[in-house]
C-alpha atoms as a PDB file:
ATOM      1  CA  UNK A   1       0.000   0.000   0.000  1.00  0.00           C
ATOM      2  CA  UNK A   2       2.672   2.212   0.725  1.00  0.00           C
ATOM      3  CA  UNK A   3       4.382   1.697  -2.434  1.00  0.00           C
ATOM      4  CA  UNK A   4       0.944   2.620  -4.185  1.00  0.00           C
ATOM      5  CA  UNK A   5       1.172   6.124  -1.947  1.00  0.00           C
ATOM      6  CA  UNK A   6       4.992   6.820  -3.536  1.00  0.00           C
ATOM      7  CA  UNK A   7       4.026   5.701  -7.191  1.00  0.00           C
ATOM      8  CA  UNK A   8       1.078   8.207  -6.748  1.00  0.00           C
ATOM      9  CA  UNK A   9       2.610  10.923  -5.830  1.00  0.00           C
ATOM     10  CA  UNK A  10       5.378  10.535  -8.004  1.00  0.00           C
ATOM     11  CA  UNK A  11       2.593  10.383 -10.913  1.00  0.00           C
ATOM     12  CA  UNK A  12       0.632  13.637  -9.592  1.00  0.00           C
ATOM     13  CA  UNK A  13       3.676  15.202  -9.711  1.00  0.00           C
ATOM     14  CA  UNK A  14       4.558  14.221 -13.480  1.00  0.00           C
ATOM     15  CA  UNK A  15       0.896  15.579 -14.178  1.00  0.00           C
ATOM     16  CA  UNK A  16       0.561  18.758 -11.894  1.00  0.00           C
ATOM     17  CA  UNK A  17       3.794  19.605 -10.854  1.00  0.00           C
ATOM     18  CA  UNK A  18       3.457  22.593  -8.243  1.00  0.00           C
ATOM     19  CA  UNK A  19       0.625  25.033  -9.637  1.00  0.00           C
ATOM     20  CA  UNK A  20       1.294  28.511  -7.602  1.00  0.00           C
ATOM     21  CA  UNK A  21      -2.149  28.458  -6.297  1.00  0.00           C
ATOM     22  CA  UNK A  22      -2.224  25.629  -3.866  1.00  0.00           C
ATOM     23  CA  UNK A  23      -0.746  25.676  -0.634  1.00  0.00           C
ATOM     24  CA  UNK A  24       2.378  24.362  -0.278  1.00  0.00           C
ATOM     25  CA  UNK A  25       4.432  22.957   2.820  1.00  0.00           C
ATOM     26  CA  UNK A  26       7.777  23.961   1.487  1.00  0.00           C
ATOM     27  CA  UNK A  27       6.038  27.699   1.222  1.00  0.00           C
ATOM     28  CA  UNK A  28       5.342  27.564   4.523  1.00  0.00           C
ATOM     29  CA  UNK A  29       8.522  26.081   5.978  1.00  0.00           C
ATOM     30  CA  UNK A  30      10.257  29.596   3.884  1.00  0.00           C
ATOM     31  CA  UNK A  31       8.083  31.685   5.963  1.00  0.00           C
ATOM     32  CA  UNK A  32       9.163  30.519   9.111  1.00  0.00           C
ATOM     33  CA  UNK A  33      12.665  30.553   7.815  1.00  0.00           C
ATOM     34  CA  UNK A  34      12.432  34.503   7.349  1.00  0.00           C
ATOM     35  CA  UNK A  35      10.490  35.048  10.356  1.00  0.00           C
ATOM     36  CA  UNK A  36      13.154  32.868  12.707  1.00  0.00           C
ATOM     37  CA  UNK A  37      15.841  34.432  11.038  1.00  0.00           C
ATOM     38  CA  UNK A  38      15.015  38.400  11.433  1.00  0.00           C
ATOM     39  CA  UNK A  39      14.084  37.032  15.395  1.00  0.00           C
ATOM     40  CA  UNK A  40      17.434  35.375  15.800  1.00  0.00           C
ATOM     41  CA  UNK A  41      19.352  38.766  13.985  1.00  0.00           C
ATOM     42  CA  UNK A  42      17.407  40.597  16.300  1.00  0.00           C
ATOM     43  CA  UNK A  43      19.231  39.035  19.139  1.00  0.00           C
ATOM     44  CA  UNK A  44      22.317  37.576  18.009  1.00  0.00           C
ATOM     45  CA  UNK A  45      24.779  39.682  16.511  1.00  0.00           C
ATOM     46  CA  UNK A  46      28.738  38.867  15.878  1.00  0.00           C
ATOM     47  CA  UNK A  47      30.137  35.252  16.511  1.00  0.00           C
ATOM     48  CA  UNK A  48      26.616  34.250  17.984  1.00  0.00           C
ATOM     49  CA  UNK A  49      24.995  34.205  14.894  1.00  0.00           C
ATOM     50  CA  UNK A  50      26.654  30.936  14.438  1.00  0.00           C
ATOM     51  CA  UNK A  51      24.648  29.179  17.124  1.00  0.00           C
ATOM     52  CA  UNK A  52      21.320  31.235  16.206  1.00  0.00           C
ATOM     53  CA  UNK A  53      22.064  29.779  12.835  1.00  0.00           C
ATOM     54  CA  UNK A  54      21.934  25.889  14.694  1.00  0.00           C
ATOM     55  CA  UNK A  55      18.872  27.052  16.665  1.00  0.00           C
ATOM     56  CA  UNK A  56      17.295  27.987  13.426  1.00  0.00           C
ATOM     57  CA  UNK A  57      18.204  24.693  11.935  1.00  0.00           C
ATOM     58  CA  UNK A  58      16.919  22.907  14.949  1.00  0.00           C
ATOM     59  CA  UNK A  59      13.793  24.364  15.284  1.00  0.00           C
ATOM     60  CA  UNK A  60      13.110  23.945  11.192  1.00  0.00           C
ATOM     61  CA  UNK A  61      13.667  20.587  10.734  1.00  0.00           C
ATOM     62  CA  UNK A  62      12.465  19.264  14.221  1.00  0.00           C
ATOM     63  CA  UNK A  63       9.377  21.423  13.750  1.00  0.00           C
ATOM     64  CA  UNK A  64       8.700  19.769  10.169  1.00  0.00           C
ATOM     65  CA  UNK A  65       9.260  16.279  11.509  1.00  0.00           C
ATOM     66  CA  UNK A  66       7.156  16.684  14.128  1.00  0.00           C
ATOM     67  CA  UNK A  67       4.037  18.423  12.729  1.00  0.00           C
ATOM     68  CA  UNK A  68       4.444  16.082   9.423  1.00  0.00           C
ATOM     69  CA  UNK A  69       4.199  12.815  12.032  1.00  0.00           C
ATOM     70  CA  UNK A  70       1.507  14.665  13.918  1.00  0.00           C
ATOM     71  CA  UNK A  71      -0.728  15.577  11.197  1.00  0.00           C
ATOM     72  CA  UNK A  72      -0.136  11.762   9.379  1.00  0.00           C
ATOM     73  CA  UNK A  73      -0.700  10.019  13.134  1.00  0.00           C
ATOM     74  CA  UNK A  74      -4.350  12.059  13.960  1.00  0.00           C
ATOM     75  CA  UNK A  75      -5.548  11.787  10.413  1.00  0.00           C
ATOM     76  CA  UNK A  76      -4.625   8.285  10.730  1.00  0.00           C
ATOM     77  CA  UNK A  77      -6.884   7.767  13.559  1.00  0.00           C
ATOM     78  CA  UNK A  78      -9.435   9.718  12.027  1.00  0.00           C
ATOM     79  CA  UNK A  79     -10.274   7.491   8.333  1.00  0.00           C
ATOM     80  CA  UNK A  80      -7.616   5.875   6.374  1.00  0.00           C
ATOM     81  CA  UNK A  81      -8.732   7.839   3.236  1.00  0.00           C
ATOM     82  CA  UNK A  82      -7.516  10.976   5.316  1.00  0.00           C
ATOM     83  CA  UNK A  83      -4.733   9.076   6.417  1.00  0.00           C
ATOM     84  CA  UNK A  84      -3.720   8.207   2.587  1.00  0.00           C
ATOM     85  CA  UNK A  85      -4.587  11.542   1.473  1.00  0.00           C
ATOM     86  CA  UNK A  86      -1.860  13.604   3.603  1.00  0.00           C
ATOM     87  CA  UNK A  87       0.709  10.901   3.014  1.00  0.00           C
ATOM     88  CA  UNK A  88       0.287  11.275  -0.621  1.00  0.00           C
ATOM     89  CA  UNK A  89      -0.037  15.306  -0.780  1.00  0.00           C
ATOM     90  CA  UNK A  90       2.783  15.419   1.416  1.00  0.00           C
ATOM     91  CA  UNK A  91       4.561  12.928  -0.370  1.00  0.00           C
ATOM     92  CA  UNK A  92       3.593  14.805  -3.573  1.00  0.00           C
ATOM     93  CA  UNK A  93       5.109  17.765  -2.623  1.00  0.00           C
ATOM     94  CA  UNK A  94       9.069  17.054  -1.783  1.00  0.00           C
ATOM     95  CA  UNK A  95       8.839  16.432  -5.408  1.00  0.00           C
ATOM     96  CA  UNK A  96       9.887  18.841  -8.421  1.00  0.00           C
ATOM     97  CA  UNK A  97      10.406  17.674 -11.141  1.00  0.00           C
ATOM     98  CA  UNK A  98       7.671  19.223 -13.489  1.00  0.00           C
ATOM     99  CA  UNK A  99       7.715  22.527 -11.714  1.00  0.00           C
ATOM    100  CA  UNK A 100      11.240  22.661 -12.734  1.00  0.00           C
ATOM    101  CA  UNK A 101      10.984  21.441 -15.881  1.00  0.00           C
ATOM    102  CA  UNK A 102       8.181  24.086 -16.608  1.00  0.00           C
ATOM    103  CA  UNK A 103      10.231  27.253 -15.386  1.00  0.00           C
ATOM    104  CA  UNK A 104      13.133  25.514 -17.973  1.00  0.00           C
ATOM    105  CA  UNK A 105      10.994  25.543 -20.734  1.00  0.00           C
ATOM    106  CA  UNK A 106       9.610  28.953 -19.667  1.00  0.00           C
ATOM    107  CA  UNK A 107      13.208  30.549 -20.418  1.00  0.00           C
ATOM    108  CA  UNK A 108      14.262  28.555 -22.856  1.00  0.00           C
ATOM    109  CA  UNK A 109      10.850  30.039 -25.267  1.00  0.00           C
ATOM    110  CA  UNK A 110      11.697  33.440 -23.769  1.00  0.00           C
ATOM    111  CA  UNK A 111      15.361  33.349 -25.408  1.00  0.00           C
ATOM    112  CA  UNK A 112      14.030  31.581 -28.904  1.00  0.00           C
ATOM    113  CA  UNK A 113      12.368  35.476 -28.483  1.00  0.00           C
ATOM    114  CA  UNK A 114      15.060  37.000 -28.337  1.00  0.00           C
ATOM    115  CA  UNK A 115      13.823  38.690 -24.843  1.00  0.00           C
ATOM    116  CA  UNK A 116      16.986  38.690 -23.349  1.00  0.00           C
ATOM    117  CA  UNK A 117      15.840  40.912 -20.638  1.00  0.00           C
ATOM    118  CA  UNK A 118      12.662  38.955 -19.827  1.00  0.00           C
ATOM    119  CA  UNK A 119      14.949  35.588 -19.802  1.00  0.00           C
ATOM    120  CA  UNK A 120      17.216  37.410 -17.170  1.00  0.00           C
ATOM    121  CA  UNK A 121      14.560  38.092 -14.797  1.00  0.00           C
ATOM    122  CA  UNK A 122      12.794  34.341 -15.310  1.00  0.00           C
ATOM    123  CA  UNK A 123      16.388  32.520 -14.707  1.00  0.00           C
ATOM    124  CA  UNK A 124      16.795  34.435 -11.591  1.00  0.00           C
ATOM    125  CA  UNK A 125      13.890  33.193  -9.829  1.00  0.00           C
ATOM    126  CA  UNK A 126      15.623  30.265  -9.876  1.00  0.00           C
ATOM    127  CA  UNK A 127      19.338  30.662  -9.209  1.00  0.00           C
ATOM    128  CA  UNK A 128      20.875  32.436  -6.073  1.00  0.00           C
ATOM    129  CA  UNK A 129      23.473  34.863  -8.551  1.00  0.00           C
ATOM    130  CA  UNK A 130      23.380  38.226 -10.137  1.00  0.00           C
ATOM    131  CA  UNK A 131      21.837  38.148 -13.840  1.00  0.00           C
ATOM    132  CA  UNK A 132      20.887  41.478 -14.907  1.00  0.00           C
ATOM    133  CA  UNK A 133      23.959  41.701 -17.176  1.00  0.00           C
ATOM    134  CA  UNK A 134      23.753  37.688 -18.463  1.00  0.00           C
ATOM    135  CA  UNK A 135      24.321  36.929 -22.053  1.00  0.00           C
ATOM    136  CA  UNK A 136      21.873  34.182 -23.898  1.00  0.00           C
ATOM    137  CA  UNK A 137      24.627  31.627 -23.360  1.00  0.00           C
ATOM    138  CA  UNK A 138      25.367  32.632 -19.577  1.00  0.00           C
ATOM    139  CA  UNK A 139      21.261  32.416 -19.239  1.00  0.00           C
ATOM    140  CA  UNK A 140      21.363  29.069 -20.892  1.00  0.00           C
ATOM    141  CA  UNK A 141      23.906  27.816 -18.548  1.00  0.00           C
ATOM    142  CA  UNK A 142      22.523  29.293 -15.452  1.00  0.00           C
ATOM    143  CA  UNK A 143      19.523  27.285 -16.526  1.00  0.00           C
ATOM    144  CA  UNK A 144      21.333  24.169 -17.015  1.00  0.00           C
ATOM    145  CA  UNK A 145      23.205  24.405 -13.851  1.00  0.00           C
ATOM    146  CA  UNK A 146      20.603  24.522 -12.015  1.00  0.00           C
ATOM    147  CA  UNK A 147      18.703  21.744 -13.651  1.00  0.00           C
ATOM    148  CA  UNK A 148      20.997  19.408 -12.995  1.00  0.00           C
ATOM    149  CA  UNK A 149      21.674  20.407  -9.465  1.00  0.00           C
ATOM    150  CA  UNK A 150      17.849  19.959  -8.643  1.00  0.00           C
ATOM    151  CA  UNK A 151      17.576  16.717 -10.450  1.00  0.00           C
ATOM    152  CA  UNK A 152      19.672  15.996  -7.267  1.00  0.00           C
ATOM    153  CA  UNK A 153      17.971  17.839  -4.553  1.00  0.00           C
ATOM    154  CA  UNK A 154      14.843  18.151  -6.022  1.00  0.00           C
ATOM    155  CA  UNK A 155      13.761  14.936  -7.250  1.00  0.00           C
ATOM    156  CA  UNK A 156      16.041  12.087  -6.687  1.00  0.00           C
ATOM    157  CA  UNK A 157      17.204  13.306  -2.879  1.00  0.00           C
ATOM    158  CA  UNK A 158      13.501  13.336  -1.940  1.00  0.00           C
ATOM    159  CA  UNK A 159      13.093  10.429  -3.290  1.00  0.00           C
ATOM    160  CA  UNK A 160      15.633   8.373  -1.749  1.00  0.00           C
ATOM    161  CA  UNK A 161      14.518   9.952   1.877  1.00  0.00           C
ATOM    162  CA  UNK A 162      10.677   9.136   1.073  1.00  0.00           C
ATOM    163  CA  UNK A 163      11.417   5.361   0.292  1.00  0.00           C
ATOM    164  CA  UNK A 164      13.432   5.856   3.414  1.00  0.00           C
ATOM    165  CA  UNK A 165      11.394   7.172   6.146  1.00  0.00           C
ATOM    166  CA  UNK A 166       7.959   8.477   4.091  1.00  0.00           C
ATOM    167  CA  UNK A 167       7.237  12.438   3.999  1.00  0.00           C
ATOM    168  CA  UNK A 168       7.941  12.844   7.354  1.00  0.00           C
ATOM    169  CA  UNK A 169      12.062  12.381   6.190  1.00  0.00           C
ATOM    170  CA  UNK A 170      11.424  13.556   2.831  1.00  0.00           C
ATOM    171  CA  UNK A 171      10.000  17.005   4.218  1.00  0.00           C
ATOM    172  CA  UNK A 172      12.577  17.711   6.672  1.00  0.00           C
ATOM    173  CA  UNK A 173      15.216  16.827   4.328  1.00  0.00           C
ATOM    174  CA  UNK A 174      13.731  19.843   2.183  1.00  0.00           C
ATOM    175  CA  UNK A 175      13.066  21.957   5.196  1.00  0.00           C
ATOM    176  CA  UNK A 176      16.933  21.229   5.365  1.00  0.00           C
ATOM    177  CA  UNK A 177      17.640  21.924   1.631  1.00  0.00           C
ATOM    178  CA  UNK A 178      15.151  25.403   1.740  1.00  0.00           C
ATOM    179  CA  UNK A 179      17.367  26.335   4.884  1.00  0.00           C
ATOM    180  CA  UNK A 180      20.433  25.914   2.491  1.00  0.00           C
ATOM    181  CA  UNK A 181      18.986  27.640  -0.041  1.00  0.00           C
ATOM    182  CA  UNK A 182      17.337  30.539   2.047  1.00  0.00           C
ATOM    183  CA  UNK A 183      20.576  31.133   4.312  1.00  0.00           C
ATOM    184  CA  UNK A 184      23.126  28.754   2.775  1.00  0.00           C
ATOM    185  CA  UNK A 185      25.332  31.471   1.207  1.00  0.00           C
ATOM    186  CA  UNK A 186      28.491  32.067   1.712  1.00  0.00           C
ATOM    187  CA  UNK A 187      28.608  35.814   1.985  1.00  0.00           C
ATOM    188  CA  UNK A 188      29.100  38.453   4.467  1.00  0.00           C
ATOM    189  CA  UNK A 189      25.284  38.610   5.294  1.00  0.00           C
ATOM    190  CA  UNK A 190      24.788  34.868   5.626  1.00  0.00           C
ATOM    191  CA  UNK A 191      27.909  33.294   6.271  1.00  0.00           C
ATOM    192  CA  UNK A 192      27.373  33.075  10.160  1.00  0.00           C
ATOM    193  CA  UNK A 193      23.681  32.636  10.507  1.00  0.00           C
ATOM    194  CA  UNK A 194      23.599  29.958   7.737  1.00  0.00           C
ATOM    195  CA  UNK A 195      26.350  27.747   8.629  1.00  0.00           C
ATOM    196  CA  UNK A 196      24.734  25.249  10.550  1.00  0.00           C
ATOM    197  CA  UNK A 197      22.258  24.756   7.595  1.00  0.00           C
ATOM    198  CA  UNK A 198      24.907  24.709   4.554  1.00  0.00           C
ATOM    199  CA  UNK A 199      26.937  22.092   5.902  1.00  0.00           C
ATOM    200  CA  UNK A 200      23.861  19.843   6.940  1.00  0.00           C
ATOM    201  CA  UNK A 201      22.463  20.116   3.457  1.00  0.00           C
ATOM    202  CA  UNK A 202      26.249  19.085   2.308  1.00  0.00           C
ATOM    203  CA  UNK A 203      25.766  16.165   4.666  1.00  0.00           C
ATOM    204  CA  UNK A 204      21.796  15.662   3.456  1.00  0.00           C
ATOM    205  CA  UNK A 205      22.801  15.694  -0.157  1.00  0.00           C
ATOM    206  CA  UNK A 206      26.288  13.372   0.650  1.00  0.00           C
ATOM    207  CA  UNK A 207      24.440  10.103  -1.020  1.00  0.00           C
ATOM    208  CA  UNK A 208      21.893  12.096  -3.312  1.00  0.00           C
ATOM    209  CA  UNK A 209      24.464  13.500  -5.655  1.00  0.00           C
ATOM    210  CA  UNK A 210      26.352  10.693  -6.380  1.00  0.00           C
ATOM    211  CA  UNK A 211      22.904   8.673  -7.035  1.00  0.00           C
ATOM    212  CA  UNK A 212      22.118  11.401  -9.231  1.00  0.00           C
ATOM    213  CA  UNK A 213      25.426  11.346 -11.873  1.00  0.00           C
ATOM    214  CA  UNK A 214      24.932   7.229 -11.956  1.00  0.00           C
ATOM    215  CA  UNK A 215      21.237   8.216 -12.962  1.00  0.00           C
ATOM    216  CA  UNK A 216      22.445  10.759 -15.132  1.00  0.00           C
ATOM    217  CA  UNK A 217      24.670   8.725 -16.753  1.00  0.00           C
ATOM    218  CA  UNK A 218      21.982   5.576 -17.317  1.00  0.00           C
ATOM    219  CA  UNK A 219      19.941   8.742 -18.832  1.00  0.00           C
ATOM    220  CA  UNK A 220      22.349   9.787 -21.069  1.00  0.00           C
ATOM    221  CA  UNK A 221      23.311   6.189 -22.835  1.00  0.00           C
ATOM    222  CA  UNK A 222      18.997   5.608 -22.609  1.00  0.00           C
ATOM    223  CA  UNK A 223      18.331   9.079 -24.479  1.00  0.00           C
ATOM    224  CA  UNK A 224      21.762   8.602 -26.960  1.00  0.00           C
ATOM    225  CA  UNK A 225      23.627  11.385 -25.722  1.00  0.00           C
ATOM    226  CA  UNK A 226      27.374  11.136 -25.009  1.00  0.00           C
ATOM    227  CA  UNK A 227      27.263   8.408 -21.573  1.00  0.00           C
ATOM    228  CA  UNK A 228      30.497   7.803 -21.260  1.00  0.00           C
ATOM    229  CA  UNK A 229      31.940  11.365 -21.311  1.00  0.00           C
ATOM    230  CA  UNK A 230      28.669  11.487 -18.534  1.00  0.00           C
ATOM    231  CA  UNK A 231      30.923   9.082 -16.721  1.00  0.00           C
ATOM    232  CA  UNK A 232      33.869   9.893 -17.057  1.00  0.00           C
ATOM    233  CA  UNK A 233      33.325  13.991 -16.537  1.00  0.00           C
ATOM    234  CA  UNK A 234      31.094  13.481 -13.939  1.00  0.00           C
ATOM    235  CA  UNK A 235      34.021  11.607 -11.817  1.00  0.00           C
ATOM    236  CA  UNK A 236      36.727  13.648 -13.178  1.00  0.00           C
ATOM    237  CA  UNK A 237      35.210  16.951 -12.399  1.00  0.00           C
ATOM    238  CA  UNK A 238      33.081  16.197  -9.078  1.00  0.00           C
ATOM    239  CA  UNK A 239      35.856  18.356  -7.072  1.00  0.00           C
ATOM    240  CA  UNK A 240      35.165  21.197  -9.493  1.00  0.00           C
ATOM    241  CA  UNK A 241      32.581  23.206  -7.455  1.00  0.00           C
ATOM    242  CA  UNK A 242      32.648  24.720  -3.648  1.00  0.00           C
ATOM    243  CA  UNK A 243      30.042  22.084  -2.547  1.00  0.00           C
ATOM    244  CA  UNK A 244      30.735  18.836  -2.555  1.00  0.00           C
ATOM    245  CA  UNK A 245      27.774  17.967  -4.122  1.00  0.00           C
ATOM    246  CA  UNK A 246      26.812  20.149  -7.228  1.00  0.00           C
ATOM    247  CA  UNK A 247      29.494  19.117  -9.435  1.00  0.00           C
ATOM    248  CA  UNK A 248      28.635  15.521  -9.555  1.00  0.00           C
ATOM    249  CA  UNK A 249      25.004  16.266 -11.623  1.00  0.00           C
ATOM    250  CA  UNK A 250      26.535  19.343 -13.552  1.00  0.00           C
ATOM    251  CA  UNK A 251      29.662  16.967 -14.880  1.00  0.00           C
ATOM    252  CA  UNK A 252      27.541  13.888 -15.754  1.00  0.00           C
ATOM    253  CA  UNK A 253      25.310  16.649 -17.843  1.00  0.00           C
ATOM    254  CA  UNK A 254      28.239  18.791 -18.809  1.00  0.00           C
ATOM    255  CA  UNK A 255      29.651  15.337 -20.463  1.00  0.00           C
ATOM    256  CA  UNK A 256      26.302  14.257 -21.846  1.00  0.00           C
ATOM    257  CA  UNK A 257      26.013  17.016 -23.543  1.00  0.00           C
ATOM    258  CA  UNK A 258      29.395  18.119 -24.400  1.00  0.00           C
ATOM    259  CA  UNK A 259      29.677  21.505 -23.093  1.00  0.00           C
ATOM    260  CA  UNK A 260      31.341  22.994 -20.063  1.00  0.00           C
ATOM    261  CA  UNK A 261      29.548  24.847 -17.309  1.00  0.00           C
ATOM    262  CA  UNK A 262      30.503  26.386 -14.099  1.00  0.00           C
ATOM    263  CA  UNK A 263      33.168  29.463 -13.693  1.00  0.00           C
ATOM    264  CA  UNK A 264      33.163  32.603 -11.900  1.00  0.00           C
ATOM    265  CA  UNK A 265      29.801  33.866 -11.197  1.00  0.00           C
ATOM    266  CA  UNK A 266      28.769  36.886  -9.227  1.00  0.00           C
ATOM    267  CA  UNK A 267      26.271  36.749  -5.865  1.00  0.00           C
ATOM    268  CA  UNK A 268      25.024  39.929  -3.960  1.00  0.00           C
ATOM    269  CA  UNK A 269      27.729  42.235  -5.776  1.00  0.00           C
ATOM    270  CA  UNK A 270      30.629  39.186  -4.259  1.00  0.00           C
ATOM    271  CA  UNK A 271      32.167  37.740  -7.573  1.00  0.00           C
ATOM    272  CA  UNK A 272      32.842  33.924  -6.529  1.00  0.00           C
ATOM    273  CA  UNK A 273      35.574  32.098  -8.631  1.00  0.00           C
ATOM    274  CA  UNK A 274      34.828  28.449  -9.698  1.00  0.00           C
ATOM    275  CA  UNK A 275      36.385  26.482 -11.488  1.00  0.00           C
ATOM    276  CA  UNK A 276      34.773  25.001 -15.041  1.00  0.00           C
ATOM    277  CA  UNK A 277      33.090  21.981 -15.329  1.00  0.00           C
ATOM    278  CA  UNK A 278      33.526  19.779 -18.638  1.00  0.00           C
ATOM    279  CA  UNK A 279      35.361  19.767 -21.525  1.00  0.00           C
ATOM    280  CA  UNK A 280      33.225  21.077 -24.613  1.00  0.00           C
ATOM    281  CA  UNK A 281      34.073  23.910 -26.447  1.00  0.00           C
ATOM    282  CA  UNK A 282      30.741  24.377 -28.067  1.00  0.00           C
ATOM    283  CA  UNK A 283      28.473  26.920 -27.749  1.00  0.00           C
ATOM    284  CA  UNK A 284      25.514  26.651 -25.046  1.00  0.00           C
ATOM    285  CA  UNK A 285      22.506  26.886 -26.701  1.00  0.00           C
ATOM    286  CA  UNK A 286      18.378  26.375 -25.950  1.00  0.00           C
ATOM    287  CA  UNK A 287      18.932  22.940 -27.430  1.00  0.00           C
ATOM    288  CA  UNK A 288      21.051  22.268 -24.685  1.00  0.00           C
ATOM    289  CA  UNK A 289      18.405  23.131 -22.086  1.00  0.00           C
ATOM    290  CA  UNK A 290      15.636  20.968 -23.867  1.00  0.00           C
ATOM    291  CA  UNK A 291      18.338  17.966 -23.440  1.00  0.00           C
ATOM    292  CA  UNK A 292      18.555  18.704 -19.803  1.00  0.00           C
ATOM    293  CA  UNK A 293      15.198  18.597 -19.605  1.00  0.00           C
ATOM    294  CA  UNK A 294      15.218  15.104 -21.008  1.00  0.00           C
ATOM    295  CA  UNK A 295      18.190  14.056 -18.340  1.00  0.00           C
ATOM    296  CA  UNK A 296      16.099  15.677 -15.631  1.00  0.00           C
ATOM    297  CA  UNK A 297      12.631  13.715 -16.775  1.00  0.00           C
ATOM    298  CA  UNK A 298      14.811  10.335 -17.771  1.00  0.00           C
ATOM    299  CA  UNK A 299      16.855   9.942 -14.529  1.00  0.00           C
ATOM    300  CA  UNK A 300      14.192  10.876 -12.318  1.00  0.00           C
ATOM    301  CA  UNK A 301      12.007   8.164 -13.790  1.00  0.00           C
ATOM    302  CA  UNK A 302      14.903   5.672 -13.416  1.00  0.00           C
ATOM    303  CA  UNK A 303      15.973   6.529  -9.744  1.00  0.00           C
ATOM    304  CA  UNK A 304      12.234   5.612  -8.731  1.00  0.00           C
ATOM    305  CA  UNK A 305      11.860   2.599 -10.597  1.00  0.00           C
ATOM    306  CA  UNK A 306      15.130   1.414  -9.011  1.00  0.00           C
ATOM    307  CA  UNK A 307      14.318   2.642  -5.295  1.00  0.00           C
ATOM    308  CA  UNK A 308      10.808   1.223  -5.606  1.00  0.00           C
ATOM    309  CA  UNK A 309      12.727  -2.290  -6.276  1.00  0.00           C
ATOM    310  CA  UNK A 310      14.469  -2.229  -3.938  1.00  0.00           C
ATOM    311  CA  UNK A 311      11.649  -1.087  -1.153  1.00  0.00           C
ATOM    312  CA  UNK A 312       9.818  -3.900  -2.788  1.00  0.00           C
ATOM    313  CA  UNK A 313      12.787  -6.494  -1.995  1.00  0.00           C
ATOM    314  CA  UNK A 314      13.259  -5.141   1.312  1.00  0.00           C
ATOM    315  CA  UNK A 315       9.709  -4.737   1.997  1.00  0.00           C
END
């Protein structure tokens, strides 16, 4: 029965994806990230912000554990359709594949335009850097990027933690990964306050990533795109990037695809050297997006087929 719950969300989410209307957990668990965090600056200033910054974690991801098993345990003893219909909307939404793919597609038809200036403002809704002076290719890339990082944090990481421990792990692994992403920089403004929560999504995302470039690599021979370059770029590259986790998606799809992404970017007016990631020399393109887009969809569908095989061996 449980395996029915996962296969349905996973299925809702290939057919609704997030529509902005509906409430959200994940929308509420980045309110009370902004309203803990101007609390804690309000009282912690200096060297102290570091342990506000493990409060806030604490009291995010306890808080979303707890009310997830609360809310699944009464309903539960209510009806089991009530039961079954909070584990699957909950379930449901640690998932994004479709909303990502959507916002993807959204710039990609914005370039073919030629709205460069519309594309800048779409593609940073979704990455944490500066892009009011991007090119098309540097908007392209930026889109890529990020693709491939959230095929790792925001599919196949959720998935692994819901065939782990149901939506109660799989939401506060994304309370944990909308921490990172809220306060997870490493800038003057949130280098003390979001310590605590970048190094716990490094920790969170440890086994994720490197499910996600074997994935990505099974998706690239599956779709005909360059697999063993996925492979072999993917390993040779995973240092490439200051997590320890982003490179390993953005090399297998770098490879795949033959192009190289990565490099100095800019964040809050602090320009951030990276090194590059791949070894193409080609242009980035929208085709290059659309391809992503079939990485994202393909190894996404593959990492739940295999984790539902292996919940049904263990199981």
């Amino acid at each position: 029965m449980t395996l029915l719950f996962y296969t349905a969300s996973f299925i809702l989410d290939c057919l609704l994806g997030d529509p902005y209307s509906w409430p959200h957990p994940i929308k509420a668990i980045g309110n009370w990230i902004q309203l803990l965090t101007n609390i804690l600056r309000k009282n912690f200033h200096g060297k102290s912000l570091y342990f506000a910054g493990g409060v806030l974690f604490l009291l995010t991801v306890g808080l979303t554990g707890v009310l997830t098993w609360f809310i699944l345990m009464i309903s539960a003893k209510i009806a089991f359709w009530l039961y079954a219909a909070f584990f699957v909307y909950f379930s449901y939404t640690t998932l994004a594949m479709t909303c990502l793919a959507k916002e993807a597609w959204k710039i990609q038809r914005t370039l073919s335009s030629g709205d460069l200036v519309a594309a800048r403002v779409q593609v940073g809704m979704i990455v944490g850097r500066d892009t009011e002076k991007l090119t098309a290719e540097q908007i392209s890339k930026a889109t890529i990027e990020t693709v491939a990082e959230n095929t790792a944090d925001g599919v196949i990481a959720p998935l692994f933690y819901l065939f782990i421990g149901g939506p109660v792990l799989a939401l506060m692994y994304k309370a944990v990964n909308t921490l990172d992403s809220m306060v997870g920089y490493k800038n003057e403004k949130y280098r003390a306050i979001g310590f605590v929560s970048a190094k716990m999504d490094d920790i969170a995302n440890f086994i994720p990533a490197r499910l996600s470039w074997f994935f990505l690599v099974i998706a690239s021979f599956i779709l005909r795109y360059d697999g063993r370059a996925s492979w072999v770029i993917g390993l040779r590259d995973r240092k490439n990037h200051t997590s320890p986790n982003c490179a390993y998606p953005e090399g297998a799809v770098a490879g795949a695809l033959g192009i190289t992404l990565g490099g100095t970017h800019e964040y809050f007016g602090e320009t951030v050297v990276k090194p590059t990631i791949g070894s193409g020399t080609k242009p980035v393109t929208q085709k290059e997006i659309s391809q992503t887009i079939h990485l994202l969809y393909t190894a996404s569908t593959i990492a739940f087929i295999v984790f539902a095989c292996i919940y049904l061996l263990l199981f």
